[in-house]
N, C-alpha and C. Protein backbone atom coordinates (compact mmCIF):
# COMPACT_ATOMS: atom_id res chain seq x y z
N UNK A 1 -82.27 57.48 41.61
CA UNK A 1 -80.85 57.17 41.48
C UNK A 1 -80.67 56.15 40.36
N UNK A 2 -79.20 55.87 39.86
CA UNK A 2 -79.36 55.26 38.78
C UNK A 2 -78.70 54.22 38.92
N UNK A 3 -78.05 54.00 39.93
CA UNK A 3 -77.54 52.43 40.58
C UNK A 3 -77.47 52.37 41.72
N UNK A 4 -77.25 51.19 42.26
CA UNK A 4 -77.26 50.60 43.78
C UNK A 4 -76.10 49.56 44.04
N UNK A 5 -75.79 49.90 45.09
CA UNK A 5 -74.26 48.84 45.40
C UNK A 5 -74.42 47.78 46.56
N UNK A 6 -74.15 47.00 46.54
CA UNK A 6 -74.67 46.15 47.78
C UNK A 6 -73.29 45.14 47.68
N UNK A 7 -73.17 44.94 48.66
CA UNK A 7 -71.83 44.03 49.53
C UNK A 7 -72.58 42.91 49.91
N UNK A 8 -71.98 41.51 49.52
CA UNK A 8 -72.36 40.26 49.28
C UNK A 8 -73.13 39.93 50.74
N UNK A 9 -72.23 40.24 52.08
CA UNK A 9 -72.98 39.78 53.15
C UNK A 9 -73.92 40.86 53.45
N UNK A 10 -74.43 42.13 53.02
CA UNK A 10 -75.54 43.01 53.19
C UNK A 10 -76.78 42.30 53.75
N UNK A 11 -76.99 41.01 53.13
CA UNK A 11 -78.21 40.72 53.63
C UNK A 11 -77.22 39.63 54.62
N UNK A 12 -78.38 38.61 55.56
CA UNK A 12 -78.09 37.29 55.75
C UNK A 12 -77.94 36.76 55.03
N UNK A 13 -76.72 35.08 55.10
CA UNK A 13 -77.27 34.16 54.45
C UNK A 13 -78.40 33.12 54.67
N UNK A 14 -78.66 32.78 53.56
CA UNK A 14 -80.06 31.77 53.59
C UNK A 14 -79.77 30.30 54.07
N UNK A 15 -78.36 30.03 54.46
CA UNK A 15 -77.87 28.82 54.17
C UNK A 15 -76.99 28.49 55.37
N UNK A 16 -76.90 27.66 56.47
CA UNK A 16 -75.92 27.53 57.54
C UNK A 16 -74.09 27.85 57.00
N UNK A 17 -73.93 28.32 57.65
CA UNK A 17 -72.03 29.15 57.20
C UNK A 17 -71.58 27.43 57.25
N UNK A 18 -71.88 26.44 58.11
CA UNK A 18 -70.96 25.09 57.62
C UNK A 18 -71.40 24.70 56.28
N UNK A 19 -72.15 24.70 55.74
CA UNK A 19 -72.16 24.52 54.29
C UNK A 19 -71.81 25.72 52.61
N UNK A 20 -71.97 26.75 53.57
CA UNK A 20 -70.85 28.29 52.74
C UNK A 20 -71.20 29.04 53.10
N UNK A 21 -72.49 29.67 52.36
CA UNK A 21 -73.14 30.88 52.38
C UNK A 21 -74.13 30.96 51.15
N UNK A 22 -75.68 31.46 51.33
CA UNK A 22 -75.89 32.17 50.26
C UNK A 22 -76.89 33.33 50.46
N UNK A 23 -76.63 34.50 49.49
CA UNK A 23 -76.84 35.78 49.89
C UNK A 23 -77.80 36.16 48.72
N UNK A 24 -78.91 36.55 48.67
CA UNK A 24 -79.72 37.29 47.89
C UNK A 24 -79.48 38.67 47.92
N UNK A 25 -79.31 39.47 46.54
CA UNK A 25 -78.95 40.71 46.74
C UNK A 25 -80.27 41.07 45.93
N UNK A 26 -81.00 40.66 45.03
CA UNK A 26 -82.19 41.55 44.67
C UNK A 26 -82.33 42.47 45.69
N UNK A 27 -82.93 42.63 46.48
CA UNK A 27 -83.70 43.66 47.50
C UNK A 27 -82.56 44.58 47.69
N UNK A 28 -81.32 44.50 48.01
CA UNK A 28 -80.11 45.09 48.41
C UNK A 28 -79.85 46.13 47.05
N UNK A 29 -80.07 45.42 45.82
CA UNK A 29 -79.68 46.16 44.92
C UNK A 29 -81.23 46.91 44.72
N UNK A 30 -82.10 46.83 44.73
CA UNK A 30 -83.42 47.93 44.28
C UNK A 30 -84.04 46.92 43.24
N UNK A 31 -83.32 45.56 42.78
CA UNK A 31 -83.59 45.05 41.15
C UNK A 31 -85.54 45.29 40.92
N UNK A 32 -85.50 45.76 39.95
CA UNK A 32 -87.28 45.39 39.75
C UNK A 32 -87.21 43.69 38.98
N UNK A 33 -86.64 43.05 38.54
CA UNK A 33 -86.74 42.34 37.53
C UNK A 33 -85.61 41.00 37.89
N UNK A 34 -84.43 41.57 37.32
CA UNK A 34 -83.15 40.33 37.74
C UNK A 34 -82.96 40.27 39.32
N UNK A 35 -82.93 38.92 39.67
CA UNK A 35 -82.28 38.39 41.16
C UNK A 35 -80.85 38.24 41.03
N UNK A 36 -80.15 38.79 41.83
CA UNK A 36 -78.73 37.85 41.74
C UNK A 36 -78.21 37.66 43.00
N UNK A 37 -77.66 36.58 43.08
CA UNK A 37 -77.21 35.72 44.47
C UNK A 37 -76.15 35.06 44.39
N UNK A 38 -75.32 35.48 45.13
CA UNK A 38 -74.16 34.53 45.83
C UNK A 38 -74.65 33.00 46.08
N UNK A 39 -73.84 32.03 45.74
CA UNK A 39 -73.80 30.87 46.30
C UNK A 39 -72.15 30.48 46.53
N UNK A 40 -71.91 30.49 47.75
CA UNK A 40 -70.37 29.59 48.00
C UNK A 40 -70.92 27.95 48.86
N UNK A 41 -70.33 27.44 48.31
CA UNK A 41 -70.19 25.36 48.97
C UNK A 41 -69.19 25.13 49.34
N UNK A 42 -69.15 24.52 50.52
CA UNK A 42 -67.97 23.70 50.93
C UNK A 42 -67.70 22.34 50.23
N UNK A 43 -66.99 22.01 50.52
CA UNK A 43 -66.74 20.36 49.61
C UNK A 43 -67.81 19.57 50.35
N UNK A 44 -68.31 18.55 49.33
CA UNK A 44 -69.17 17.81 49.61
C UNK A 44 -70.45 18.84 50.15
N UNK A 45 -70.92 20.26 50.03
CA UNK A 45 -72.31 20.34 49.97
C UNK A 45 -73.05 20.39 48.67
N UNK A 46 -74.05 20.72 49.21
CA UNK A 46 -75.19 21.08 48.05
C UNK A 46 -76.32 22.01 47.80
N UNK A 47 -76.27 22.31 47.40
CA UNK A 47 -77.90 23.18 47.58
C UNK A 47 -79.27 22.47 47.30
N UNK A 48 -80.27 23.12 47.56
CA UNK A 48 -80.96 22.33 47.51
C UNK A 48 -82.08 21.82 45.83
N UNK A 49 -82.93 20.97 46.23
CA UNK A 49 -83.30 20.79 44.96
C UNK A 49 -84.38 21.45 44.49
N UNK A 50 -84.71 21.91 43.01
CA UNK A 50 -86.03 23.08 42.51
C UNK A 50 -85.57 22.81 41.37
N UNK A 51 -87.00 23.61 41.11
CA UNK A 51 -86.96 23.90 39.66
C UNK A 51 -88.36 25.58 40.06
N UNK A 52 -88.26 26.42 38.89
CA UNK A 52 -88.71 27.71 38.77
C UNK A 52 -89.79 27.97 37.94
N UNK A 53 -90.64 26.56 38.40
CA UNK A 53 -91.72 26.61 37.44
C UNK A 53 -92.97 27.31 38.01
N UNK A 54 -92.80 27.62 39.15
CA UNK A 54 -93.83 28.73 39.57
C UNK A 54 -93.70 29.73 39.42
N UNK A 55 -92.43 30.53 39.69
CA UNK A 55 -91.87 31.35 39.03
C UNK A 55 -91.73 32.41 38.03
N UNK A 56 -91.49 30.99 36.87
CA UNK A 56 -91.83 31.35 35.56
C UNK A 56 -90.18 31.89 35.07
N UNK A 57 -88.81 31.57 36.09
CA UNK A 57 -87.67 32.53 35.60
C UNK A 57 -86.83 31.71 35.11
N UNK A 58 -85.82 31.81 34.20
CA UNK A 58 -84.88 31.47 33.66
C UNK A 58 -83.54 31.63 34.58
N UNK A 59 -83.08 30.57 34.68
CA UNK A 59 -81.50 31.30 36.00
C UNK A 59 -80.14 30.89 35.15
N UNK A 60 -79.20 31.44 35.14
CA UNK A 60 -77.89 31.23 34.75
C UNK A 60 -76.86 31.04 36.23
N UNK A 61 -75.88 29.95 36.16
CA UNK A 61 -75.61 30.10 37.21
C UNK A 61 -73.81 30.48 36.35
N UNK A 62 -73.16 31.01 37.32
CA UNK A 62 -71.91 31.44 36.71
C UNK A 62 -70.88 31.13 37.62
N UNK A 63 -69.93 30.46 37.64
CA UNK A 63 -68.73 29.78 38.78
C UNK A 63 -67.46 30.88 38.70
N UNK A 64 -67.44 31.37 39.79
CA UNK A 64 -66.37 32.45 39.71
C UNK A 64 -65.04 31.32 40.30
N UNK A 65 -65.21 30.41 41.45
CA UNK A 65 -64.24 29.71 41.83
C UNK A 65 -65.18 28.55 42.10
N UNK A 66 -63.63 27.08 41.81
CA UNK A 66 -64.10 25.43 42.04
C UNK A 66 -64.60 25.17 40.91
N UNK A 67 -65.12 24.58 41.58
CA UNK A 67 -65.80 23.31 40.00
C UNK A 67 -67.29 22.86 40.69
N UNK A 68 -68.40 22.84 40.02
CA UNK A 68 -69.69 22.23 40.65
C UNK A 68 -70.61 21.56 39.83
N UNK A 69 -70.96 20.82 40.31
CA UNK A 69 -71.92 19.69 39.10
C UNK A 69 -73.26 20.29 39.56
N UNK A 70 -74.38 20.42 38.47
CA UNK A 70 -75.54 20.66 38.43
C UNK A 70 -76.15 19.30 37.30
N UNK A 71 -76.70 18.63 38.91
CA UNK A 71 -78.07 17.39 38.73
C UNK A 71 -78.84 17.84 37.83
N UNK A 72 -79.12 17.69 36.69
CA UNK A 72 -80.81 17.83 36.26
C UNK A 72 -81.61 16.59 36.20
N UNK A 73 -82.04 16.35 37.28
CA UNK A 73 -83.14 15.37 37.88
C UNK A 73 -83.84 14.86 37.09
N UNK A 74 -84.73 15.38 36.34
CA UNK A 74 -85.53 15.14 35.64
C UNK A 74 -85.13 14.07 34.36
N UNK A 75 -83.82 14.86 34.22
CA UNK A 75 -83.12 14.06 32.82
C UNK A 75 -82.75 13.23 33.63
N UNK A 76 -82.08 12.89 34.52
CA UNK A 76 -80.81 12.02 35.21
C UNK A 76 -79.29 12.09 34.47
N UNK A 77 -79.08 13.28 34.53
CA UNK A 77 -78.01 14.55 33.67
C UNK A 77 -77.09 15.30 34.91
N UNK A 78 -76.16 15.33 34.52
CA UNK A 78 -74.91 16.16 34.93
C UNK A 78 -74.28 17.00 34.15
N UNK A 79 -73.88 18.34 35.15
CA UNK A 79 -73.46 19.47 33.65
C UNK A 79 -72.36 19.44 34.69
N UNK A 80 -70.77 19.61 34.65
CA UNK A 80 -69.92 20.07 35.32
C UNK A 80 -69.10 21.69 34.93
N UNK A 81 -69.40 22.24 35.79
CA UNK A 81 -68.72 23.00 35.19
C UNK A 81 -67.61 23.78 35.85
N UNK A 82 -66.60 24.31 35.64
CA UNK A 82 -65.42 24.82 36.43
C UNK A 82 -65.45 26.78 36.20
N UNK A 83 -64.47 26.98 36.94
CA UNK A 83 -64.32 28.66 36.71
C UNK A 83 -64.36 29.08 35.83
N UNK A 84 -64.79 29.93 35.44
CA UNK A 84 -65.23 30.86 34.67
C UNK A 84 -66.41 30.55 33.10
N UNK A 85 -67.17 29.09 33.68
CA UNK A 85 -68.25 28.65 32.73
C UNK A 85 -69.55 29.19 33.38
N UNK A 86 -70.48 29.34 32.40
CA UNK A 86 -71.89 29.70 32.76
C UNK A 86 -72.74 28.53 32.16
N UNK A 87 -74.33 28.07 32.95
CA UNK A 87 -75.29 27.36 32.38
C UNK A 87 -76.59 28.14 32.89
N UNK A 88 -77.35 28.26 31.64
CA UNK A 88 -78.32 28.71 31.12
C UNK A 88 -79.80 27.68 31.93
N UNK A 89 -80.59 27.81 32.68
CA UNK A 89 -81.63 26.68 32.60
C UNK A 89 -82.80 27.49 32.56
N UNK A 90 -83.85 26.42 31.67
CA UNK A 90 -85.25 26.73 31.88
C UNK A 90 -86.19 26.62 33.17
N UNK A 91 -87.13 27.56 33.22
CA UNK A 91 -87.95 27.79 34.81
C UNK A 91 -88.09 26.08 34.49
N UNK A 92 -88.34 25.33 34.36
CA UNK A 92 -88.79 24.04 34.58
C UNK A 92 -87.85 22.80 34.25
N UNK A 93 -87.08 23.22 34.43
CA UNK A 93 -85.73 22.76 34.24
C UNK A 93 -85.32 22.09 36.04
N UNK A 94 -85.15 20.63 36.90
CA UNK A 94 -85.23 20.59 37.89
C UNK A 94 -83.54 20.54 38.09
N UNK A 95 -83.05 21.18 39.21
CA UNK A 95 -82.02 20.88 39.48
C UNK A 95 -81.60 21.08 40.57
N UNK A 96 -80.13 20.62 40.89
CA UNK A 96 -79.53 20.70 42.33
C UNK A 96 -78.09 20.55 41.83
N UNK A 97 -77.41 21.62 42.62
CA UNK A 97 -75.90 22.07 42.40
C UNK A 97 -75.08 20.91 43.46
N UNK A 98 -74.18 20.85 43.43
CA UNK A 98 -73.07 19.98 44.39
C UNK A 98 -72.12 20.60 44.27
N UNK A 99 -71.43 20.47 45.46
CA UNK A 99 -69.53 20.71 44.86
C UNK A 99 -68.78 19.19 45.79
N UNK A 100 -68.55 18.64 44.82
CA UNK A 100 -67.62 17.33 45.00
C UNK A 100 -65.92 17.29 44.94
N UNK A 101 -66.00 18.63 44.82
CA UNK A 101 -64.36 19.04 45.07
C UNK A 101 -63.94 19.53 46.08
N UNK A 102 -62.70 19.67 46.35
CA UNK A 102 -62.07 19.72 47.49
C UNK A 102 -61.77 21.14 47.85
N UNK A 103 -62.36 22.12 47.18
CA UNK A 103 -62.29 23.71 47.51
C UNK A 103 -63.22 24.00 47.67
N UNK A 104 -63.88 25.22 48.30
CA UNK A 104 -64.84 26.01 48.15
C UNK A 104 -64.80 26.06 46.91
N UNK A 105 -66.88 26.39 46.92
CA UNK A 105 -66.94 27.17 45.17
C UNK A 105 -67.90 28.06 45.70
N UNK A 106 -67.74 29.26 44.33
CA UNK A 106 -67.95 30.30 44.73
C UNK A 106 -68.71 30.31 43.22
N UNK A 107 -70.21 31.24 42.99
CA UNK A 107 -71.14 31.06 41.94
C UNK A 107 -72.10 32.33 42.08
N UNK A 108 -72.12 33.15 41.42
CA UNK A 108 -73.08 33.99 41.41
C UNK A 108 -74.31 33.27 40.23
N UNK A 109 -74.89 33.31 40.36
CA UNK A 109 -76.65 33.07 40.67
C UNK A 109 -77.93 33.99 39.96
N UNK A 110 -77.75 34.45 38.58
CA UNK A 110 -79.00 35.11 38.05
C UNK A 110 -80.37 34.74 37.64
N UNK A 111 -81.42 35.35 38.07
CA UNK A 111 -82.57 35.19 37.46
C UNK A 111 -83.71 36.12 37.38
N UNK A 112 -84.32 35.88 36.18
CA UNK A 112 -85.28 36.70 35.54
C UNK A 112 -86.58 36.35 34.98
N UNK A 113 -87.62 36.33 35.23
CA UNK A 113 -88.87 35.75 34.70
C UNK A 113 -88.69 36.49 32.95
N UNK A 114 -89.32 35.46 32.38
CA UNK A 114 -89.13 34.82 30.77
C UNK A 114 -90.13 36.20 30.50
């Protein structure tokens, strides 16, 4: 077949529903290669902290709704970014997302080994 459709809650989320949701669809979609995942936050959560240096993948994260700051630890760096911005990071790149705003945010989630 030459595509696959998958509905965001298809799988579980990975993440207690009081802090949003997040949903891995690789497997759902067939991907050999790209991951992509839902992440929604309530105000004041976070996800947790990594970096993809075992990995080896590059992730873009993309904010469909809200606004969310991504920590890069390592630097002691903040990227903010609002709807409809994307950030690019390297597998070794450490970080941790927040949402410090007062809405849900809503973020789809790609990645791909380099």
């Amino acid at each position: 077949m030459g595509y696959d459709v998958a509905h965001k809650t298809d799988p579980e989320s990975v993440i207690p529903e009081e802090y949003g949701g997040m949903w891995f669809l690789k497997e759902e979609l067939e991907a050999d290669h790209v991951g992509v995942s839902i992440l929604e936050l309530e105000p004041d959560a976070r996800g947790k902290e990594h970096d993809e240096t075992e990995t080896g993948q590059e992730e873009v994260y993309y904010v469909v709704e809200g606004v969310i700051e991504v920590e890069l630890t390592d630097r002691d760096e903040t990227v903010t970014l609002e709807a409809d911005e994307a950030l690019r990071l390297d597998p070794d790149e450490s970080r941790q997302i927040h949402n410090r705003g007062d809405e849900r945010a809503k973020l789809v989630l790609i990645g791909a080994p380099l």
